[in-house]
N, C-alpha and C. Protein backbone atom coordinates (compact mmCIF):
# COMPACT_ATOMS: atom_id res chain seq x y z
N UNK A 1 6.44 39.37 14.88
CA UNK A 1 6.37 38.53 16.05
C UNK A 1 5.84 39.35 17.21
N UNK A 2 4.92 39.02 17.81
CA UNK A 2 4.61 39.85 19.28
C UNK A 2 5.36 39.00 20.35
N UNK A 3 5.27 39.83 21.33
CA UNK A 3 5.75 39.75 22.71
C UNK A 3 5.16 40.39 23.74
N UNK A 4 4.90 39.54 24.78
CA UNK A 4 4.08 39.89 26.47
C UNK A 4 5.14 40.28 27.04
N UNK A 5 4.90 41.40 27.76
CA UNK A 5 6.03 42.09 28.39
C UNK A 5 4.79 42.14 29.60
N UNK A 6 5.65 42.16 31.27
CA UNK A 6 5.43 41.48 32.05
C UNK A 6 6.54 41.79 33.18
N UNK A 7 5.82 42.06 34.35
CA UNK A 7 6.74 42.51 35.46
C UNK A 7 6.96 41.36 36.41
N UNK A 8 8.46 41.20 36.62
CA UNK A 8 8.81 40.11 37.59
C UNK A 8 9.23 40.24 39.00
N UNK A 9 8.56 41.17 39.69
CA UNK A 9 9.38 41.59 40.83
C UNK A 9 9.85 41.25 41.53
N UNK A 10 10.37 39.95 41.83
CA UNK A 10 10.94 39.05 42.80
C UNK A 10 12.44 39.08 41.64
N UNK A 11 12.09 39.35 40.89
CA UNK A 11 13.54 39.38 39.89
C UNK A 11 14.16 40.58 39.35
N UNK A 12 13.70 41.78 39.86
CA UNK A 12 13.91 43.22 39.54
C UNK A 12 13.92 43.43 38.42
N UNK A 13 12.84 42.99 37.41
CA UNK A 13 13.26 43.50 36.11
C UNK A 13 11.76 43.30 35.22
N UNK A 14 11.64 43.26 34.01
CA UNK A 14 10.37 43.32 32.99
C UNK A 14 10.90 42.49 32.23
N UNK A 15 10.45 41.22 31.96
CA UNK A 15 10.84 40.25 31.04
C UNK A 15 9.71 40.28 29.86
N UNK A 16 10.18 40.29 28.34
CA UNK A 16 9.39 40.33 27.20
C UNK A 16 9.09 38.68 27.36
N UNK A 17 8.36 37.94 26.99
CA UNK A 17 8.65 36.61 25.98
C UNK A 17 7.78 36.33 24.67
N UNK A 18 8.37 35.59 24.02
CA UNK A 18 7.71 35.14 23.33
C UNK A 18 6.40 34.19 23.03
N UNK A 19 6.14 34.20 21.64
CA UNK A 19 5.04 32.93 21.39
C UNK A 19 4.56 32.13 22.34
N UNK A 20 5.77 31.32 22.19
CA UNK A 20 6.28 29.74 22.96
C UNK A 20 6.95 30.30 24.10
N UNK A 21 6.83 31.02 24.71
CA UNK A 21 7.11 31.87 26.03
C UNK A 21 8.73 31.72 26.71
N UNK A 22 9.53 31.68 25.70
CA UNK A 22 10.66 31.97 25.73
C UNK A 22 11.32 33.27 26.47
N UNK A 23 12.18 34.00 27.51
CA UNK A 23 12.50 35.27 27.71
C UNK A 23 13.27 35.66 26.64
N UNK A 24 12.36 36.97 25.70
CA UNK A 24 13.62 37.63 24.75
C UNK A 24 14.34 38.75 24.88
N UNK A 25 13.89 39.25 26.29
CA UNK A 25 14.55 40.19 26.29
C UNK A 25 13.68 40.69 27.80
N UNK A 26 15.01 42.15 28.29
CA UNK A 26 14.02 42.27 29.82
C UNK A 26 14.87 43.64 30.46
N UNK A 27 14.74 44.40 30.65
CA UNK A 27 14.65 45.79 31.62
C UNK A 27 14.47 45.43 32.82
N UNK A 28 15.79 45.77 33.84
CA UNK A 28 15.90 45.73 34.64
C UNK A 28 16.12 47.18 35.72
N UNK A 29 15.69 46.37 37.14
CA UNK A 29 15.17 48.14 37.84
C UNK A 29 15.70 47.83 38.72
N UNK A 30 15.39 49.20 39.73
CA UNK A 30 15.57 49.24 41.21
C UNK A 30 14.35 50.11 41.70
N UNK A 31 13.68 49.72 42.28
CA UNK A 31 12.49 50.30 43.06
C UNK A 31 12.70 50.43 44.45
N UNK A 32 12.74 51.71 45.02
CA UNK A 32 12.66 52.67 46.26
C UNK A 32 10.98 53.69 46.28
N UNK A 33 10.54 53.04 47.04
CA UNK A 33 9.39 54.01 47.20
C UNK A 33 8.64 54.20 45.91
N UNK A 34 8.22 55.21 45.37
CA UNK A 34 7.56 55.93 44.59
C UNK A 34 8.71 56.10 42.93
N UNK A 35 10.04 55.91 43.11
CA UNK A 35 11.45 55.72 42.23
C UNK A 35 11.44 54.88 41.66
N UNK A 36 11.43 54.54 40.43
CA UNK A 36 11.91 53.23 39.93
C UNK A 36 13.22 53.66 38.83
N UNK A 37 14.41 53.33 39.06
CA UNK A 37 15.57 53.00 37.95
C UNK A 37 15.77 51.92 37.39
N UNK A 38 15.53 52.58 35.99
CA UNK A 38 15.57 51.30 35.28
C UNK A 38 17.16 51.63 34.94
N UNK A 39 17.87 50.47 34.90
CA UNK A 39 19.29 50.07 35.03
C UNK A 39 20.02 49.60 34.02
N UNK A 40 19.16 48.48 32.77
CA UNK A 40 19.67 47.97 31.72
C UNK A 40 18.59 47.29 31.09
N UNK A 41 18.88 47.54 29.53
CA UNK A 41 18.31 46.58 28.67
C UNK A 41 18.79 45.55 28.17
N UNK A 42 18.00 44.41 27.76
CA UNK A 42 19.58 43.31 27.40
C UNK A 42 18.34 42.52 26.85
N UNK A 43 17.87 42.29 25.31
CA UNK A 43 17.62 41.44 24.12
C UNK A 43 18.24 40.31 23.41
N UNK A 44 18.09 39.30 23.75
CA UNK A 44 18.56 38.25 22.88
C UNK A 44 19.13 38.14 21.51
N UNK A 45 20.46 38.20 21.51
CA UNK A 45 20.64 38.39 20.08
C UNK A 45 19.39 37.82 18.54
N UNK A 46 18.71 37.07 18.86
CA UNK A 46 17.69 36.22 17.88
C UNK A 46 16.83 37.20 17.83
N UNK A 47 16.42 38.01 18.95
CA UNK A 47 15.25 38.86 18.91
C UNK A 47 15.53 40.62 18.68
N UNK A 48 17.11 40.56 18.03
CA UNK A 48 17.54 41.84 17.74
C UNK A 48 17.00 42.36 16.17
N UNK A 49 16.90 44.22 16.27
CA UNK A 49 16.56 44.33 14.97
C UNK A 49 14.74 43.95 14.72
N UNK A 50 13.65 43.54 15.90
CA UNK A 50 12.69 43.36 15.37
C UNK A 50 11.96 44.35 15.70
N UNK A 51 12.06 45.45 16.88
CA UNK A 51 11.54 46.49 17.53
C UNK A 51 11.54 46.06 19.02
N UNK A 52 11.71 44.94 19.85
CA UNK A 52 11.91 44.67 21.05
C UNK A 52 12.19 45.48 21.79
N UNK A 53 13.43 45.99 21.74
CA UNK A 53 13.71 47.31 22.17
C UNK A 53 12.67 48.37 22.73
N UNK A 54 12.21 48.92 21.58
CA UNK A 54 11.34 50.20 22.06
C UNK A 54 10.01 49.57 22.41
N UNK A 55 9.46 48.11 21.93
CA UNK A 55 8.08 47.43 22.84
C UNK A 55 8.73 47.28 24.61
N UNK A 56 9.93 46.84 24.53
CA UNK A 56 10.37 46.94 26.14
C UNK A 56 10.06 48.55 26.91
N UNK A 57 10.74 49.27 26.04
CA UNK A 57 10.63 50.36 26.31
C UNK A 57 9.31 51.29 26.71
N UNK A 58 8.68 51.00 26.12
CA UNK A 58 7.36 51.77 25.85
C UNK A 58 6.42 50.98 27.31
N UNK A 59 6.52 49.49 27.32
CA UNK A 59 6.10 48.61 28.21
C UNK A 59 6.07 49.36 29.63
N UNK A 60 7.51 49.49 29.80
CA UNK A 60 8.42 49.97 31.31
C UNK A 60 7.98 51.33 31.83
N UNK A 61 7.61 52.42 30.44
CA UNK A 61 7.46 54.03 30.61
C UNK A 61 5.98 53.79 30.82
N UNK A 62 4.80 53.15 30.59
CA UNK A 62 3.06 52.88 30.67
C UNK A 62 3.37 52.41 31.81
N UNK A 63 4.03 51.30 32.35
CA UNK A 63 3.60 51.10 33.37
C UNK A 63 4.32 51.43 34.81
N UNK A 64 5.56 52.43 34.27
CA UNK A 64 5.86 53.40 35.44
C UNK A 64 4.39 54.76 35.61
N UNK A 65 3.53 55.21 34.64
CA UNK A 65 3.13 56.33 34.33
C UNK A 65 1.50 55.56 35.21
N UNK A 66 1.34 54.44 34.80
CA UNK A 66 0.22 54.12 35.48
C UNK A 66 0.48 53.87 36.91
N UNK A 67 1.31 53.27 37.45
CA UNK A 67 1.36 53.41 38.64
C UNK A 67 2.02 54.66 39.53
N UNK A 68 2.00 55.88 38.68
CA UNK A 68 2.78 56.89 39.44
C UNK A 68 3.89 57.22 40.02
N UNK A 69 4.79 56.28 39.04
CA UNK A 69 6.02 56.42 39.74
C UNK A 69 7.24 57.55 38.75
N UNK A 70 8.15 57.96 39.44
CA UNK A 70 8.79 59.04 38.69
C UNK A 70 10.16 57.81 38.26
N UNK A 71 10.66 58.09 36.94
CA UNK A 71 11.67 57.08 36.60
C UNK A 71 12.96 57.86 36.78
N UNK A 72 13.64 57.13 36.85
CA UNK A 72 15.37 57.98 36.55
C UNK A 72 15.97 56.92 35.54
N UNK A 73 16.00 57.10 34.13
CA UNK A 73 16.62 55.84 33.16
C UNK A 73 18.10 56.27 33.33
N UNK A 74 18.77 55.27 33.68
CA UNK A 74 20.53 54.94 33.84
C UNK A 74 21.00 54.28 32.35
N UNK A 75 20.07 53.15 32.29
CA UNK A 75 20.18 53.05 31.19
C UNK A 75 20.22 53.42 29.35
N UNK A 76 21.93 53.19 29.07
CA UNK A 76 21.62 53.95 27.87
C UNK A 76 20.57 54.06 26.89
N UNK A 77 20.52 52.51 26.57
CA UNK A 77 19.90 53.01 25.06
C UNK A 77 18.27 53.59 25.95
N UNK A 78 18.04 53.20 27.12
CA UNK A 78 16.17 53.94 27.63
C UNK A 78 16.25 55.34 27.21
N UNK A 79 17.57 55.90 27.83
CA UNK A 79 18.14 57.28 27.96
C UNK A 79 17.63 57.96 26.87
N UNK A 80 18.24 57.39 25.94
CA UNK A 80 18.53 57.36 24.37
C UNK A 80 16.71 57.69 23.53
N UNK A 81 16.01 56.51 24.08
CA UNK A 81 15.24 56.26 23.45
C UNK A 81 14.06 57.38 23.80
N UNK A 82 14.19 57.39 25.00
CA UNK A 82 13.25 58.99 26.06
C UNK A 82 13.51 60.08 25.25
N UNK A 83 15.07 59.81 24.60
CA UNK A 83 15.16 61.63 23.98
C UNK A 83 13.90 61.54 22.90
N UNK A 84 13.39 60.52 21.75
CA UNK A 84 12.86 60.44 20.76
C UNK A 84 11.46 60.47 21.41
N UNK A 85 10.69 60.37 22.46
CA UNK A 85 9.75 60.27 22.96
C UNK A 85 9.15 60.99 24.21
N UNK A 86 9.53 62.64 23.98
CA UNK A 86 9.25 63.44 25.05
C UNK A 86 7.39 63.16 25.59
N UNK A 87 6.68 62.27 24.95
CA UNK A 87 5.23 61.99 25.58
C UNK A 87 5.51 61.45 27.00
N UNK A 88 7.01 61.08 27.25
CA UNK A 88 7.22 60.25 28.87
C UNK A 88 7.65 61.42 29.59
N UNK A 89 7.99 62.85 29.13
CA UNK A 89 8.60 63.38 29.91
C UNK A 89 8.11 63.84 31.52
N UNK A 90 7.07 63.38 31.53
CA UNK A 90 5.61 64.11 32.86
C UNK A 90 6.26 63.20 33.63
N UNK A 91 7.01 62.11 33.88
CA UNK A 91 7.73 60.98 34.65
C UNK A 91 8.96 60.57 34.36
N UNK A 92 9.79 61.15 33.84
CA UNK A 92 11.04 61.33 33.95
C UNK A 92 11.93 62.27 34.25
N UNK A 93 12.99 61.88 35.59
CA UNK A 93 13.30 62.84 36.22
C UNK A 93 14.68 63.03 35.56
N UNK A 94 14.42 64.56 35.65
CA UNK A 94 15.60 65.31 34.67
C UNK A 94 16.37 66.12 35.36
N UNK A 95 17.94 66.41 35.50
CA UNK A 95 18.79 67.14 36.27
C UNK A 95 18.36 68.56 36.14
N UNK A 96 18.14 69.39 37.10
CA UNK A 96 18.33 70.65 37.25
C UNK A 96 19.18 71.32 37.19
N UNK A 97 20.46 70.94 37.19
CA UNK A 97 21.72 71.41 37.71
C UNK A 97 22.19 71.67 36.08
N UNK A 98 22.40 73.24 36.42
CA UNK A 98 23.26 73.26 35.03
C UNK A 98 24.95 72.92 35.25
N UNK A 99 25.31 72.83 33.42
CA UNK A 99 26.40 72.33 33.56
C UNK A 99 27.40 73.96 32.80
N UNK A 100 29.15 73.60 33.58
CA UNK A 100 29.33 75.21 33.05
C UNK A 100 30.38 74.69 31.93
């Protein structure tokens, strides 16, 4: 199944949909300046298990990278998913601070 993933900014977030242009799912942010936090993922149970997930994912990291913005993912599973995909790391901001 494909899905158009698609920025809603009057709604703080990246909505996938479907076919029949259903929302299946959508990443939500907070944008300050040049910052964008993405905050949560949240997939439709119907559209779980198909790869949604990491097409959200991948969606959110291209088009933070094209518009130059540095991300901070809050969100787990993004968190999660950034570890498997250090190609985003040039825009994701990472703690300096060691831990003792």
């Amino acid at each position: 199944m494909e899905f158009t993933v698609t920025d809603a900014p009057g709604r703080e977030r990246f909505e996938a949909r479907d076919q029949a242009g259903a929302v299946a799912g959508v990443v939500t942010y907070q944008l300050t300046g040049n910052i964008i936090v993405y905050t949560h993922t949240d997939v439709d149970p119907e559209f779980e298990g198909r790869g949604l997930e990491s097409t959200l994912a991948r969606a959110v990291m291209d088009d933070a990278r094209a518009k130059g913005r540095l991300v901070v993912p809050i969100c787990p599973f993004l968190g999660e998913w950034l570890g498997k995909h250090p190609e985003y790391d040039d825009v994701v901001a990472r703690s300096t601070r060691k831990l003792k």
